[in-house]
N, C-alpha and C. Protein backbone atom coordinates (compact mmCIF):
# COMPACT_ATOMS: atom_id res chain seq x y z
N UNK A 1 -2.93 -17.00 -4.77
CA UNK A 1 -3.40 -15.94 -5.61
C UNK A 1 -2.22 -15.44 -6.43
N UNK A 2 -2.41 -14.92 -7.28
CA UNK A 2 -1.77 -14.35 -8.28
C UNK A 2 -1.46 -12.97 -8.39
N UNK A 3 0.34 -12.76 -8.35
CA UNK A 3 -0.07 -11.11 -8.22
C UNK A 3 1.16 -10.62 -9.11
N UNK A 4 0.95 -9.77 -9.87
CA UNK A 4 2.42 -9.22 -10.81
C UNK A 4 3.34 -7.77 -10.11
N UNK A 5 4.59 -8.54 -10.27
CA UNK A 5 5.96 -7.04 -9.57
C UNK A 5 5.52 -6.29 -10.63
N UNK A 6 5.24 -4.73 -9.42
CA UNK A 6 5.05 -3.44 -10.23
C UNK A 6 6.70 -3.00 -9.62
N UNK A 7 6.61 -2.71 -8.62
CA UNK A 7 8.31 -2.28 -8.89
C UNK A 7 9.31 -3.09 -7.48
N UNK A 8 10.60 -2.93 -8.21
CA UNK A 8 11.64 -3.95 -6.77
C UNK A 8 12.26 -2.25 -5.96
N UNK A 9 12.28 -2.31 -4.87
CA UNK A 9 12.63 -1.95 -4.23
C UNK A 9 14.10 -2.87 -3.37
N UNK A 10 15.14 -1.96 -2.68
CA UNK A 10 16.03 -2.98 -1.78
C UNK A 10 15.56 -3.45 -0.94
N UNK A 11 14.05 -3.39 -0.55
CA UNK A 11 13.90 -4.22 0.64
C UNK A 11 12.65 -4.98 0.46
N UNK A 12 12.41 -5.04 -0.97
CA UNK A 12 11.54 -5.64 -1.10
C UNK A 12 10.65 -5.12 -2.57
N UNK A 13 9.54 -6.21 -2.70
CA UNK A 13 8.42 -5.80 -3.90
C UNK A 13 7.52 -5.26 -3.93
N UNK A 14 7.13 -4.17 -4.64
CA UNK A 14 5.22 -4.07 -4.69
C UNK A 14 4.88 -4.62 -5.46
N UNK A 15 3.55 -5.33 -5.18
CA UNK A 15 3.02 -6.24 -6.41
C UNK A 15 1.45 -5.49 -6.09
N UNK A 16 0.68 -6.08 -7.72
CA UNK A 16 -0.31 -5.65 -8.09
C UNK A 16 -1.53 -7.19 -7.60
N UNK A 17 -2.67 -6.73 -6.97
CA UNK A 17 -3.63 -8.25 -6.63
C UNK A 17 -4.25 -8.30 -7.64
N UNK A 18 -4.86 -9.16 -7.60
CA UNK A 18 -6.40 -9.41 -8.91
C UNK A 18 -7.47 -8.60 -7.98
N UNK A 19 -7.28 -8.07 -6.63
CA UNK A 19 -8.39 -7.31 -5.88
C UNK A 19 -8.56 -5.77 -6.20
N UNK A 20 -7.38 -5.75 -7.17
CA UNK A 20 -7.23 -4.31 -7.36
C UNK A 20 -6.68 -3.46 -6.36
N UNK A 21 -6.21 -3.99 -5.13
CA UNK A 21 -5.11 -3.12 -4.57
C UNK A 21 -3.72 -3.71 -4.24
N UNK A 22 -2.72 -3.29 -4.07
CA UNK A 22 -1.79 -3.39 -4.10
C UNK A 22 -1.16 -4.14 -2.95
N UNK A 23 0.01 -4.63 -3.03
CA UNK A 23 0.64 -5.61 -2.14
C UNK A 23 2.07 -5.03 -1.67
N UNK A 24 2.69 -5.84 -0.70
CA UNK A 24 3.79 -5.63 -0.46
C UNK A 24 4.72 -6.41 -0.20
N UNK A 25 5.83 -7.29 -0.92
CA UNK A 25 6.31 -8.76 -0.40
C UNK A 25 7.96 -8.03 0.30
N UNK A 26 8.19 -8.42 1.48
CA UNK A 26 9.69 -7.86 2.33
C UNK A 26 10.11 -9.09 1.68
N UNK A 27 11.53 -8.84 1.48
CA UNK A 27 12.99 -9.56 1.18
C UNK A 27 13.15 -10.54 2.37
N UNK A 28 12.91 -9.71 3.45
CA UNK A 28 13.04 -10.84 4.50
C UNK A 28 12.18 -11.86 4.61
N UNK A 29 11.27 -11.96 3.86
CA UNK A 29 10.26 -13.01 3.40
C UNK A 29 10.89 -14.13 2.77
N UNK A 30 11.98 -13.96 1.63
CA UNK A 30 12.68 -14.83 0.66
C UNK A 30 13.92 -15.26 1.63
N UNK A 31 14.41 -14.69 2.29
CA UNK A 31 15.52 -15.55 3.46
C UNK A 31 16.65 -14.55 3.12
N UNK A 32 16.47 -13.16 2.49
CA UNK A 32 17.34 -11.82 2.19
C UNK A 32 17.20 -10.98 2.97
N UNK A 33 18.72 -10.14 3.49
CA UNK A 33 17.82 -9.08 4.20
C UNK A 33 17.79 -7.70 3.43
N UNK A 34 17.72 -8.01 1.60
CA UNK A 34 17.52 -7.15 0.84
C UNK A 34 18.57 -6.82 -0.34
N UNK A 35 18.70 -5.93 -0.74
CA UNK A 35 20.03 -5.62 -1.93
C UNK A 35 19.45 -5.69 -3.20
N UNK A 36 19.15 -4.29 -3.79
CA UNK A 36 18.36 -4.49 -5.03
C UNK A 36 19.06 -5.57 -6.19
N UNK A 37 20.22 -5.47 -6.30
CA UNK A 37 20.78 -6.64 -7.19
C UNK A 37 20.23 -8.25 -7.27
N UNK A 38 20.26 -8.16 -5.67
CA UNK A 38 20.00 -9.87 -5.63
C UNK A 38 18.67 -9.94 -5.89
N UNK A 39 17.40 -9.02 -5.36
CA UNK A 39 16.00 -9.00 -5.81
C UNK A 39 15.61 -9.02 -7.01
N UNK A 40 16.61 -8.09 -8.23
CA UNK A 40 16.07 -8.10 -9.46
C UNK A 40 16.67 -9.17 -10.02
N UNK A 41 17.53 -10.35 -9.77
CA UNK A 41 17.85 -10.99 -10.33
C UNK A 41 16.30 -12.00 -10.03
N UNK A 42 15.88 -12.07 -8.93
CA UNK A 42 15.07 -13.32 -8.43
C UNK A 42 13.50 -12.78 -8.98
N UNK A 43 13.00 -11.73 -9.28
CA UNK A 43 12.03 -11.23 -9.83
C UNK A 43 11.99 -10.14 -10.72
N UNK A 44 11.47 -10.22 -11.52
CA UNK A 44 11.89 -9.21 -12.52
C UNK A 44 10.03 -8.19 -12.91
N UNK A 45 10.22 -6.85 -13.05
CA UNK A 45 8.74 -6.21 -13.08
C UNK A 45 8.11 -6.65 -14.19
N UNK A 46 7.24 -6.89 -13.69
CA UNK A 46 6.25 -7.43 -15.00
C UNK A 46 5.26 -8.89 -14.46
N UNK A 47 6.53 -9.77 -13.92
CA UNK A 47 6.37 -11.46 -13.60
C UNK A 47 5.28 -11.70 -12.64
N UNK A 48 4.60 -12.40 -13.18
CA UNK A 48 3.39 -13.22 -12.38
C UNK A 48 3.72 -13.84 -11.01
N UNK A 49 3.43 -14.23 -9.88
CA UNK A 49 4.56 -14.66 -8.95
C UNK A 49 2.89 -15.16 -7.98
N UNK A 50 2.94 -16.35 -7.14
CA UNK A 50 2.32 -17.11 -6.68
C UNK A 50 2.36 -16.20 -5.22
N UNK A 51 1.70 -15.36 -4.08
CA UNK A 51 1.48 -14.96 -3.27
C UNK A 51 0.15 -15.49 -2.24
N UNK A 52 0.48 -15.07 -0.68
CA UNK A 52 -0.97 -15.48 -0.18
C UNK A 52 -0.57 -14.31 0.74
N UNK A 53 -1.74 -13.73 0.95
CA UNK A 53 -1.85 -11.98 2.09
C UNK A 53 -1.93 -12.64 3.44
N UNK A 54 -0.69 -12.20 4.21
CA UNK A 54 -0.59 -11.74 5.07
C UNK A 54 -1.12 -11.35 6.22
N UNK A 55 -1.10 -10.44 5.72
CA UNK A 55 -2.05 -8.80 7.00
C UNK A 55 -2.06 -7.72 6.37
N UNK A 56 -3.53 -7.70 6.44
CA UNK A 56 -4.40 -7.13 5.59
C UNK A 56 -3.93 -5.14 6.38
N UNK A 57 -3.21 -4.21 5.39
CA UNK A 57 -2.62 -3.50 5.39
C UNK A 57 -3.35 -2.18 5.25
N UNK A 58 -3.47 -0.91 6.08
CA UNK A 58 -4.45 0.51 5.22
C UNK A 58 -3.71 0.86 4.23
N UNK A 59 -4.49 1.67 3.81
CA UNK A 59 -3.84 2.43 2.42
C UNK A 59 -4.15 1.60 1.82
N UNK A 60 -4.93 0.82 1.67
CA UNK A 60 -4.73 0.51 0.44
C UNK A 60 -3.83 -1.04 0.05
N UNK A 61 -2.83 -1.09 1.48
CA UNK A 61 -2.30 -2.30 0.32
C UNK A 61 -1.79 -3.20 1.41
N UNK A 62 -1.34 -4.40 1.30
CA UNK A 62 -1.59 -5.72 1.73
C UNK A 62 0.17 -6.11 2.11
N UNK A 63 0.45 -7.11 3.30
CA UNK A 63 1.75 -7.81 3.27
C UNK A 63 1.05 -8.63 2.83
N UNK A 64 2.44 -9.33 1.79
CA UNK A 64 2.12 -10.36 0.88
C UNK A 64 3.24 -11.52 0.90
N UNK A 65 3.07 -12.76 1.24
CA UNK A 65 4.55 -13.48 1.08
C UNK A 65 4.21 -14.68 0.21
N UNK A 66 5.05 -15.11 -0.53
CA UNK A 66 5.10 -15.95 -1.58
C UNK A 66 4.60 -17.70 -0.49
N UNK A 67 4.36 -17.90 -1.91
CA UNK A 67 3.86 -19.94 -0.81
C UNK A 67 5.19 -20.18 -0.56
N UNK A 68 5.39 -21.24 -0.25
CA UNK A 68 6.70 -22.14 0.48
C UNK A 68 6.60 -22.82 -1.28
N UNK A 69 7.91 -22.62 -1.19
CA UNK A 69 9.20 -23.14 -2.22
C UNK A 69 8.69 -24.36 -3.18
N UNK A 70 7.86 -25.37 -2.38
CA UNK A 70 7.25 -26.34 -2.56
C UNK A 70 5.88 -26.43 -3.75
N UNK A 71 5.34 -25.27 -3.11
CA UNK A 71 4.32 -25.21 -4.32
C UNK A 71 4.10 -23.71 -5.42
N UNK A 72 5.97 -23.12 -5.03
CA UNK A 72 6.07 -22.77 -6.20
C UNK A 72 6.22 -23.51 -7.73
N UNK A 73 6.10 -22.75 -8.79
CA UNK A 73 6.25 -23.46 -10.02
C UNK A 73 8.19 -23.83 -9.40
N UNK A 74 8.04 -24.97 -10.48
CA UNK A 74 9.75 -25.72 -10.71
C UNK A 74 11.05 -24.48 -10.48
N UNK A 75 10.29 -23.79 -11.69
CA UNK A 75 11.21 -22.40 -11.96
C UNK A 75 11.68 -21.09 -11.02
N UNK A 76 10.43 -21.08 -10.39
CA UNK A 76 10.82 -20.01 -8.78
C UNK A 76 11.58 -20.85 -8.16
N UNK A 77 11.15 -22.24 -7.61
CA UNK A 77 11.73 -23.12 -6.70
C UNK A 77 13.50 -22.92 -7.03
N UNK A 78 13.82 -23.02 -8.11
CA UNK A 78 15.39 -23.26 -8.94
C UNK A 78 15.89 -21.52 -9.05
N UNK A 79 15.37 -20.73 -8.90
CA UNK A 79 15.56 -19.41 -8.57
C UNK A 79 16.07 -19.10 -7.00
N UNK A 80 15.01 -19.28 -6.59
CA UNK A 80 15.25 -18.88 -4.93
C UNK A 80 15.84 -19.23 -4.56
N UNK A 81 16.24 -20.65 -4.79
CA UNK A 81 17.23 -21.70 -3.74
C UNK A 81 18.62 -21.53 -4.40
N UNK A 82 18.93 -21.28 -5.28
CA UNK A 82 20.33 -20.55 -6.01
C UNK A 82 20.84 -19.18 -5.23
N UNK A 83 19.71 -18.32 -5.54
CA UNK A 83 19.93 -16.82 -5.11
C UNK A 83 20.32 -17.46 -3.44
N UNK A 84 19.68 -17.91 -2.57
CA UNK A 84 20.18 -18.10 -1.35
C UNK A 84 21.35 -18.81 -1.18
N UNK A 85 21.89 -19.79 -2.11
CA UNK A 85 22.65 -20.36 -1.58
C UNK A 85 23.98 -19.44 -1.57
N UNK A 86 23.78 -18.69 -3.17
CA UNK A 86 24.67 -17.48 -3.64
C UNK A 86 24.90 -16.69 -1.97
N UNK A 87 24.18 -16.28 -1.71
CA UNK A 87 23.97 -14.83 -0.72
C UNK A 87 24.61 -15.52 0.70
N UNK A 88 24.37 -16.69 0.90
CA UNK A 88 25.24 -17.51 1.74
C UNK A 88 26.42 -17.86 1.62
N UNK A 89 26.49 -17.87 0.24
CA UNK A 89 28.25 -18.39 0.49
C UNK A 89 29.06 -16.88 0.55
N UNK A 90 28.38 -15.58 -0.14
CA UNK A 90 28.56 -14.68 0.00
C UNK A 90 28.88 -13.89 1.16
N UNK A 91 28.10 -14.42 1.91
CA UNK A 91 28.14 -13.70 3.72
C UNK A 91 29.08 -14.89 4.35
N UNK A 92 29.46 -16.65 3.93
CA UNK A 92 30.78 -16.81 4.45
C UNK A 92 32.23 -15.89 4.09
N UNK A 93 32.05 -16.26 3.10
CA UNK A 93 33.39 -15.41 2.51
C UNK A 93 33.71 -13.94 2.87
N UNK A 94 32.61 -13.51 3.35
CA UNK A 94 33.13 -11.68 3.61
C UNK A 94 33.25 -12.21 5.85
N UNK A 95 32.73 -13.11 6.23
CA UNK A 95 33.05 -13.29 7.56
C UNK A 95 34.62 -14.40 7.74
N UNK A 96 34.99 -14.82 6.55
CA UNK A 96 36.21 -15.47 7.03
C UNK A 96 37.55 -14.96 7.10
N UNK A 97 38.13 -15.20 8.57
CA UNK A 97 39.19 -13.86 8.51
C UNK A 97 40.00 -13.79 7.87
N UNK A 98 40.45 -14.43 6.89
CA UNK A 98 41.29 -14.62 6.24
C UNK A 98 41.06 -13.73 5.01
N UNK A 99 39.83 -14.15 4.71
CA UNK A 99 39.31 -13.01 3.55
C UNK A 99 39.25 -11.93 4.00
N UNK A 100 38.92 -11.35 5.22
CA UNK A 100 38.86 -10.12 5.29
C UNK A 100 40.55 -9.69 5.90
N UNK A 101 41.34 -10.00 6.29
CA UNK A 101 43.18 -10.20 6.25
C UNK A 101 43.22 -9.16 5.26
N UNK A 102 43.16 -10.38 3.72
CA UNK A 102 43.67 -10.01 2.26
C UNK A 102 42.86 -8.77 2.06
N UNK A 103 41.45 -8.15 2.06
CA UNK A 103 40.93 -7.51 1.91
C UNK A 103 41.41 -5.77 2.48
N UNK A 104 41.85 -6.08 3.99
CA UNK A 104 42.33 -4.81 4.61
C UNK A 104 43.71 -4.66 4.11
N UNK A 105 44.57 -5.78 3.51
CA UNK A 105 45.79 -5.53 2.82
C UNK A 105 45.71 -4.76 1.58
N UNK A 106 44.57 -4.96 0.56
CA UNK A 106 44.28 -4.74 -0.49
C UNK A 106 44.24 -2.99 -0.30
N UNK A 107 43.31 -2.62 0.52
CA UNK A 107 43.05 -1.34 0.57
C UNK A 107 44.27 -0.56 0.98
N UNK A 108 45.07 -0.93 1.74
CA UNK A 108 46.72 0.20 1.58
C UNK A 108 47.01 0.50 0.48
């Protein structure tokens, strides 16, 4: 199903259904455990985005997680798998001690 980002949150999206109520996709869905930067780079408000519900949510609105990578369009597929690899090499580099050495030197 088809659903468009109404707004990014750090821990995630609300999206709009064709059911007329609203959705909810967690970061930890995409393999993030959030950071509005890295989210608005990977979805932007407005964008159409390939979803299937979850668990069916009160209020009104729905968990929502995207299909598997596979039968996203080309273009999500080449999105997501960047942004993760980014956010991975990201979380080596802040765990290698060496980087964090130079880092506690930096701050004196």
């Amino acid at each position: 199903m088809q659903a468009i980002i109404k707004d990014v949150m750090p821990v995630g999206y609300f999206v709009s259904l064709p059911t007329g109520r609203d959705g909810y996709l967690p970061a930890d869905d995409l393999g993030f455990t959030g950071g509005l930067a890295i989210l608005r780079k990977l979805f932007k408000e407005g964008q159409e985005i390939t979803v299937r519900i979850v668990c069916r949510g009160g209020a009104g609105r729905e968990i929502v997680s995207v299909k598997k990578p596979e039968f996203a369009p080309p273009s999500e597929q080449k999105t997501i798998e960047s942004l993760r690899l980014h956010f991975e090499n990201e979380k080596k580099n802040r765990m290698n001690p060496r980087n964090r050495r130079r880092q506690q030197h930096n701050n004196y």
